[in-house]
Protein backbone atom coordinates (compact mmCIF):
# COMPACT_ATOMS: atom_id res chain seq x y z
CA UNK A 1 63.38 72.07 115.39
CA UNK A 2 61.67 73.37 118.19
CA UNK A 3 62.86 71.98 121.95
CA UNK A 4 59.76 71.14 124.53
CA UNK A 5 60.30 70.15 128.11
CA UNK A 6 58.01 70.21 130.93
CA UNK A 7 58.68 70.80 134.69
CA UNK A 8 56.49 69.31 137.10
CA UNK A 9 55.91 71.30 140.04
CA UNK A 10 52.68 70.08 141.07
CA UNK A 11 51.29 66.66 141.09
CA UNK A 12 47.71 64.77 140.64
CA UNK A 13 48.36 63.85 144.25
CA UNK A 14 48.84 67.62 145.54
CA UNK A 15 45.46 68.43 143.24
CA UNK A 16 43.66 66.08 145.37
CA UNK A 17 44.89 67.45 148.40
CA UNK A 18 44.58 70.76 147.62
CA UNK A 19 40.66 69.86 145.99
CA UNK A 20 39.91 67.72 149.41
CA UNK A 21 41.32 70.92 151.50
CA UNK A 22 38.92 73.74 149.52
CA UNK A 23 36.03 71.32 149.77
CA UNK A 24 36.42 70.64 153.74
CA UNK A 25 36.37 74.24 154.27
CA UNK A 26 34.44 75.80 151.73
CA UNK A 27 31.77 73.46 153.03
CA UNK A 28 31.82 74.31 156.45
CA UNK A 29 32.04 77.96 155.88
CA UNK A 30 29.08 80.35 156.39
CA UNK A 31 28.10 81.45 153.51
CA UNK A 32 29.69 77.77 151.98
CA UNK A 33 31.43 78.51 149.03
CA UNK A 34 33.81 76.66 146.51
CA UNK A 35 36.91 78.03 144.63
CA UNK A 36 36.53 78.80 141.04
CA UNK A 37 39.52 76.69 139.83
CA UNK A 38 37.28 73.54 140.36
CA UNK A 39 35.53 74.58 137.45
CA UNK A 40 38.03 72.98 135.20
CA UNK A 41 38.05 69.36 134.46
CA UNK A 42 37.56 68.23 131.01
CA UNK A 43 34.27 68.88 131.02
CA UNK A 44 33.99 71.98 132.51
CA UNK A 45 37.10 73.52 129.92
CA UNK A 46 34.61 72.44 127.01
CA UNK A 47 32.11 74.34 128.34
CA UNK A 48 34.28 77.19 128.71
CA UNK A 49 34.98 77.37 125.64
CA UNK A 50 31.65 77.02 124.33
CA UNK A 51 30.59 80.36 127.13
CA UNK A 52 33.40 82.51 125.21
CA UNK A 53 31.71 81.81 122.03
CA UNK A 54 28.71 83.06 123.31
CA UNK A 55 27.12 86.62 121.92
CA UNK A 56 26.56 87.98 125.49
CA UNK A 57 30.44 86.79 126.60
CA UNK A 58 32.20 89.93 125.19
CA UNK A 59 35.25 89.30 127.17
CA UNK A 60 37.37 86.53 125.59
CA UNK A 61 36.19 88.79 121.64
CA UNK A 62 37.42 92.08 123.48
CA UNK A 63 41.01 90.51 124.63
CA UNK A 64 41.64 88.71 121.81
CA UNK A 65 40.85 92.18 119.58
CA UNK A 66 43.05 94.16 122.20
CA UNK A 67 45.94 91.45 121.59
CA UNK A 68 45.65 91.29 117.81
CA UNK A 69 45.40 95.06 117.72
CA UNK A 70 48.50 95.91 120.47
CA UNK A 71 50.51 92.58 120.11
CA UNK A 72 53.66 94.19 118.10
CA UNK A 73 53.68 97.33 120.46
CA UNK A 74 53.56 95.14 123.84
CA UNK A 75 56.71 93.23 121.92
CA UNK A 76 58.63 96.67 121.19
CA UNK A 77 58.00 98.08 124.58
CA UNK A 78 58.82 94.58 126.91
CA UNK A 79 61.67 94.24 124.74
CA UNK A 80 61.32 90.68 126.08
CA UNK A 81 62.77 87.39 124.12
CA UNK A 82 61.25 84.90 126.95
CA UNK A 83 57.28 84.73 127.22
CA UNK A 84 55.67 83.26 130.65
CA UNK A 85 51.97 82.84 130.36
CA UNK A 86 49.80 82.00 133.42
CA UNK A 87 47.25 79.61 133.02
CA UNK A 88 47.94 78.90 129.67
CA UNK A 89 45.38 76.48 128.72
CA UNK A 90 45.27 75.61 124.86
CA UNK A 91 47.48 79.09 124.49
CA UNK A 92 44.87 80.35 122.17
CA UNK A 93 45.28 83.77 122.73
CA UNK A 94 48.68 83.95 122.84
CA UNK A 95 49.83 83.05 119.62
CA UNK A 96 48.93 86.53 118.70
CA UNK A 97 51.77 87.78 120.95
CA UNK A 98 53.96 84.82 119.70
CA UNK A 99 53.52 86.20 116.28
CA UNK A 100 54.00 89.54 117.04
CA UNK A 101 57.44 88.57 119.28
CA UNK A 102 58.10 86.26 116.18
CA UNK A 103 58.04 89.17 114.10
CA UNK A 104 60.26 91.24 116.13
CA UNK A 105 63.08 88.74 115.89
CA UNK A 106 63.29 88.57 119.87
CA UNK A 107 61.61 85.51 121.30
CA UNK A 108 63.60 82.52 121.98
CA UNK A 109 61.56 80.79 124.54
CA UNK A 110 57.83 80.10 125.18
CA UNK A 111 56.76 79.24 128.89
CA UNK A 112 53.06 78.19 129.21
CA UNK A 113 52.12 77.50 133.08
CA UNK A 114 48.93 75.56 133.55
CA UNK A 115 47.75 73.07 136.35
CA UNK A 116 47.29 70.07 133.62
CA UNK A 117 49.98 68.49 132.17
CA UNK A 118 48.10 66.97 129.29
CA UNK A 119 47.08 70.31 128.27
CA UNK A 120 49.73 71.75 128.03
CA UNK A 121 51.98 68.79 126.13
CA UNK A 122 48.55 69.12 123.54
CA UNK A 123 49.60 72.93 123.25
CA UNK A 124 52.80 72.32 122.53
CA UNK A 125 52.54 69.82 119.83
CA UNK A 126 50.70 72.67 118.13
CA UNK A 127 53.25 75.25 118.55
CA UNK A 128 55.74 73.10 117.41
CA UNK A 129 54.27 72.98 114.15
CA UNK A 130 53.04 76.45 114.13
CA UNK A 131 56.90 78.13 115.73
CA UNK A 132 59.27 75.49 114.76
CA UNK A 133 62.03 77.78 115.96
CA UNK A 134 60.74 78.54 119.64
CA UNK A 135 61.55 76.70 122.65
CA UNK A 136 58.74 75.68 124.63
CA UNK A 137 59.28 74.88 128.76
CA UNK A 138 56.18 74.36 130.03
CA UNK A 139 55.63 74.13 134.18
CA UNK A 140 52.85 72.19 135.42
CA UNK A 141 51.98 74.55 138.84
CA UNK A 142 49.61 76.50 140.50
CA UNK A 143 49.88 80.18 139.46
CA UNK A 144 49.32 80.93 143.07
CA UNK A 145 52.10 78.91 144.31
CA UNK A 146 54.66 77.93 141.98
CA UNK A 147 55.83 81.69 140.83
CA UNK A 148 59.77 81.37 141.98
CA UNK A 149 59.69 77.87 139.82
CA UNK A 150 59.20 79.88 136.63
CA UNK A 151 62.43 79.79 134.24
CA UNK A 152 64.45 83.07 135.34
CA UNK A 153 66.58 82.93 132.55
CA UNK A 154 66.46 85.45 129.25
CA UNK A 155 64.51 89.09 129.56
CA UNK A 156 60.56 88.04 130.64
CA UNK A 157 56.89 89.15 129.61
CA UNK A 158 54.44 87.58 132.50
CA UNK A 159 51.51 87.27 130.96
CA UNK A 160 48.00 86.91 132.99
CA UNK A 161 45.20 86.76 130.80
CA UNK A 162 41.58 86.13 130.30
CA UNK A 163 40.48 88.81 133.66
CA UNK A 164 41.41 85.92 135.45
CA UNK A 165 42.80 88.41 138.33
CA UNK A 166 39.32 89.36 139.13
CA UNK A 167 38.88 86.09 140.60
CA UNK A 168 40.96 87.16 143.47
CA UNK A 169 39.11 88.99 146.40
CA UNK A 170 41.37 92.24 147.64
CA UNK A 171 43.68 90.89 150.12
CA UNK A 172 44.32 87.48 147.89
CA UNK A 173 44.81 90.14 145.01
CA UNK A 174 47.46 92.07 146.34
CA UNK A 175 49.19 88.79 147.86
CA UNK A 176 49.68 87.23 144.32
CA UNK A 177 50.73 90.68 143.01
CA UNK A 178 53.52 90.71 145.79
CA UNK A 179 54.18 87.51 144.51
CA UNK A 180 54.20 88.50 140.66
CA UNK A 181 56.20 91.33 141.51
CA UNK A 182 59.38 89.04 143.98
CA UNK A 183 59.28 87.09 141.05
CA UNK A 184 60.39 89.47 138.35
CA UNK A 185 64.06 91.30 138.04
CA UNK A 186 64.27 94.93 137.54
CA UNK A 187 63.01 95.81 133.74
CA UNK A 188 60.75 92.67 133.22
CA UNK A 189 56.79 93.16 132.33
CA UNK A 190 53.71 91.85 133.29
CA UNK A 191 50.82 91.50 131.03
CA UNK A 192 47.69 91.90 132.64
CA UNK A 193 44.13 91.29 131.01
CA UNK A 194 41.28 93.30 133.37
CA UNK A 195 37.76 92.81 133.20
CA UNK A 196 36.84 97.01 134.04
CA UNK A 197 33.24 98.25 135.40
CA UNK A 198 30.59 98.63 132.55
CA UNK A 199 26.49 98.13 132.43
CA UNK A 200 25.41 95.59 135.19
CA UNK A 201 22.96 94.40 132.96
CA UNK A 202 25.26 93.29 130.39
CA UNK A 203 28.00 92.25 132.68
CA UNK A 204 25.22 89.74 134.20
CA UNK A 205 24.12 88.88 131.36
CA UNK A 206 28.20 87.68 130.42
CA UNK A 207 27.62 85.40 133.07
CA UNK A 208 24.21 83.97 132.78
CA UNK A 209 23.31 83.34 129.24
CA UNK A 210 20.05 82.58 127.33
CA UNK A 211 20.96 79.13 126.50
CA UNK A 212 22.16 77.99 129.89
CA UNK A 213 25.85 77.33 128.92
CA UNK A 214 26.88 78.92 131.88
CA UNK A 215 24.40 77.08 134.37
CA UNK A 216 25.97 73.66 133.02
CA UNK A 217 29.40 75.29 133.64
CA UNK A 218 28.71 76.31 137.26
CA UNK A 219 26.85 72.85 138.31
CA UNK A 220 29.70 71.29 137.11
CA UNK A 221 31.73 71.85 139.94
CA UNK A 222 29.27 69.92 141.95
CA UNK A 223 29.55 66.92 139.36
CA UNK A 224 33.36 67.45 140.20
CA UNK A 225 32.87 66.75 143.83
CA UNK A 226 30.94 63.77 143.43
CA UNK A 227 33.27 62.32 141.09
CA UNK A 228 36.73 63.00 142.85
CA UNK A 229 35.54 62.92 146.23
CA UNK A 230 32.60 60.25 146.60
CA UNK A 231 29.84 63.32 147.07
CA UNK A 232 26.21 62.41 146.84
CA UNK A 233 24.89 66.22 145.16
CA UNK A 234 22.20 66.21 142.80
CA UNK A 235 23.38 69.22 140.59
CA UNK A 236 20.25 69.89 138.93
CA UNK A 237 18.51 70.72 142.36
CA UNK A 238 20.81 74.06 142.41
CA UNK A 239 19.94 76.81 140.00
CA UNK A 240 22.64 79.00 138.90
CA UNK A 241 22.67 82.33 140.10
CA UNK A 242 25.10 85.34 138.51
CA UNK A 243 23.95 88.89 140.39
CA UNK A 244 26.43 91.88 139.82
CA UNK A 245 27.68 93.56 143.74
CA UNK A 246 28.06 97.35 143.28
CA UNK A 247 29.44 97.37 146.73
CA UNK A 248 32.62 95.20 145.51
CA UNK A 249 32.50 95.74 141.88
CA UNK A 250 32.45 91.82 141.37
CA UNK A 251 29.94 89.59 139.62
CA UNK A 252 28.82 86.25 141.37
CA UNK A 253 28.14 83.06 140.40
CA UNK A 254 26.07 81.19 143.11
CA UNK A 255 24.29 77.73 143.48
CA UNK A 256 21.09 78.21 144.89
CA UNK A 257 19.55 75.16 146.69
CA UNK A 258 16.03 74.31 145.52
CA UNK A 259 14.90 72.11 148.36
CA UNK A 260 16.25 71.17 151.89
CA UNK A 261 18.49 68.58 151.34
CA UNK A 262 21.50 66.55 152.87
CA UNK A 263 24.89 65.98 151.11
CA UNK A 264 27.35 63.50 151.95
CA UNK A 265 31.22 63.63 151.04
CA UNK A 266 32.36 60.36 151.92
CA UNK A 267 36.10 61.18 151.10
CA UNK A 268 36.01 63.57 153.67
CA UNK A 269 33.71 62.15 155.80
CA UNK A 270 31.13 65.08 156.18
CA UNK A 271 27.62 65.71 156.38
CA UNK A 272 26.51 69.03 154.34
CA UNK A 273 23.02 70.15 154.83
CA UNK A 274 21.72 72.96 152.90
CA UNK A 275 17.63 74.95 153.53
CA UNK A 276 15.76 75.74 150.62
CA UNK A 277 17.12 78.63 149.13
CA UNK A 278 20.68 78.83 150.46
CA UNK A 279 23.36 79.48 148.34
CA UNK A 280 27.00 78.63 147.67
CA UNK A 281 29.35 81.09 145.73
CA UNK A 282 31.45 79.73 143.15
CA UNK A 283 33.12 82.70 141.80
CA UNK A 284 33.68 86.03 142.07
CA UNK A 285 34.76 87.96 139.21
CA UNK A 286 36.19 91.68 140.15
CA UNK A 287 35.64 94.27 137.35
CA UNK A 288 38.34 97.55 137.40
CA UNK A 289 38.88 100.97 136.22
CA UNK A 290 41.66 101.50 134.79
CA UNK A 291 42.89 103.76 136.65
CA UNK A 292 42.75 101.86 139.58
CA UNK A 293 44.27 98.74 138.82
CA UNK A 294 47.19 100.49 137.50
CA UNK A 295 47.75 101.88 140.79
CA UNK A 296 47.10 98.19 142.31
CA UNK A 297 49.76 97.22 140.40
CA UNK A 298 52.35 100.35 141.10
CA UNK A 299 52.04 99.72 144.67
CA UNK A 300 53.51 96.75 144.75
CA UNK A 301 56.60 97.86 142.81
CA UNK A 302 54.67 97.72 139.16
CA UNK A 303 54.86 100.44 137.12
CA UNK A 304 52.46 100.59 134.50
CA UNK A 305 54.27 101.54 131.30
CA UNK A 306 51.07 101.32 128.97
CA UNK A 307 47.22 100.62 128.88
CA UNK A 308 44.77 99.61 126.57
CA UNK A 309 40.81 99.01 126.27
CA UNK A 310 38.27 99.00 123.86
CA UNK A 311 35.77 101.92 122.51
CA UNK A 312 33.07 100.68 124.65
CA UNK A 313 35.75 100.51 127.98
CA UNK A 314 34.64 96.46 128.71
CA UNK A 315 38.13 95.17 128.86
CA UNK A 316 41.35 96.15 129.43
CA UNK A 317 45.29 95.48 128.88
CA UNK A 318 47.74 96.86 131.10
CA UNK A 319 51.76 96.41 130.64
CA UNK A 320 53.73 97.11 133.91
CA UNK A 321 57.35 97.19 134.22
CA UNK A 322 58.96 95.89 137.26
CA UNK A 323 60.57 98.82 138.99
CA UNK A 324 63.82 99.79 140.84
CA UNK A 325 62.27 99.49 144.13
CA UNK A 326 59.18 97.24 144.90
CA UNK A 327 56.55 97.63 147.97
CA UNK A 328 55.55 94.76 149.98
């Protein structure tokens, strides 16, 4: 019978502090922006997963392919009988790599990180019934914070899905891949999922759909601000904006502000005014070659061991071994 605990490293109280923190500052930055992990109440995950069923979101398809294609070869070469997935969600994805580690005979234990606790209990009632013989230990943290709390025992396979590491800018990038990289031992892997440079057109496209999935998604951040924090926006006067920067290889989704208005936060006590026309980012989403993530990730003590995309180069896997001696 399978064994599920969960460690709680981060609390609804420190999400509220951390969400009143972003907000104060985001705010009051010029250009204002808002972090893209704000996105994610309940509402906002349904809509999620509605944008990855999408026909222009090729992303989600492209990973899951990679994974169903490469799953039993990432198992041989990690050699790894503990899985650690970051931002784990519902674990969709990575049942294909439980399967394939399943298959190998290796896996004992199953460690899904994510920032809700419900979801991940809900994921692993699932797996229970799906891997009665795996042991599931799931942390409730912040990937960008709570990497020494992971589970050090048994040989590990980090896994960071989704192209969620294009989310980082450069600098915040190479910090959590520091990070990634103290918290591994000599010999572990890291599973990395890389959105990689393609047609702008169909990138933006990805990210502002015909049927306005993704404009629901990205007001809903504001609809998260009123809610947790007493805010007064009217979402629907902000049009979603997704442009594609070929200076930074990174797509961004923007709010654009329809009308002069005024914006209260009571929780925070702040007055936000925005002019017709002004904008505040709520994502950026970094696209790679290759090439050059793989050498993101060797120098900070990653070696790459093996790399995968698909025929039309959209989306990548890389496996990186932790090495002998790591950079800083």
């Amino acid at each position: 019978m399978a064994k599920t605990t969960v460690e709680v490293h981060l609390t609804p109280q420190d999400l509220a502090a951390q969400l009143r923190a972003d907000v104060a500052a985001g705010l009051s930055a010029a250009p204002k922006t808002l972090p893209p992990k704000w996105f994610y109440d309940a509402v906002g995950s349904e809509l999620f997963e509605r944008i990855t069923q999408l026909p222009e979101y090729f992303p989600t398809r492209l990973e899951r392919e990679l994974l169903r294609r490469h799953s039993d070869e990432i198992a041989a070469i990690s050699g790894a009988d503990t899985l650690v997935e970051l931002g784990s969600g519902s674990s969709t994805k990575t049942r294909l790599l439980l399967t394939a580690f399943e298959a190998c005979g290796q896996l004992k234990t199953y460690v899904p990180q994510d920032v809700s606790e419900s979801a991940l209990r809900a994921a692993a009632r699932l797996l229970e019934t799906e891997f009665p013989d795996l042991t599931v230990r799931g942390v409730v943290g912040d990937f960008t914070g709570t990497l020494a709390a992971l589970p050090a025992e048994g040989r590990r396979l980090v896994a960071f899905l989704g192209g969620t590491i294009g989310n980082f800018d450069p600098a915040e990038r190479r910090d959590f891949l520091v990070g990634l990289s103290g918290a591994l031992t000599v010999g572990e892997h890291v599973l990395v999922g890389v959105g990689l440079v393609t047609d702008p057109a169909a990138l933006v496209a990805a990210y502002d759909d015909a049927a306005g999935v993704t404009a629901q998604f990205n007001r809903n951040v504001l609809r998260v601000v009123n809610r947790e924090l007493g805010a007064d926006f009217t979402p629907d006067a902000f049009d979603h904006v997704a442009l594609w920067d070929s200076a930074n290889s990174w797509i961004e989704m923007r709010l654009r502000a329809r009308r002069d208005m005024i914006v209260r936060v009571d929780e925070l006590g702040m007055t936000v005014r925005f002019a017709a026309g002004e904008e505040l980012r709520t994502e950026i989403s970094a696209k790679f070659a290759l090439a050059d993530f793989e050498a993101e990730l060797a120098a900070v003590g990653l070696e790459p061991a093996r790399g995968w995309c698909d025929p039309g180069q959209r989306f990548g896997l890389v496996l990186a071994r932790k090495a002998e001696c790591s950079a800083g």
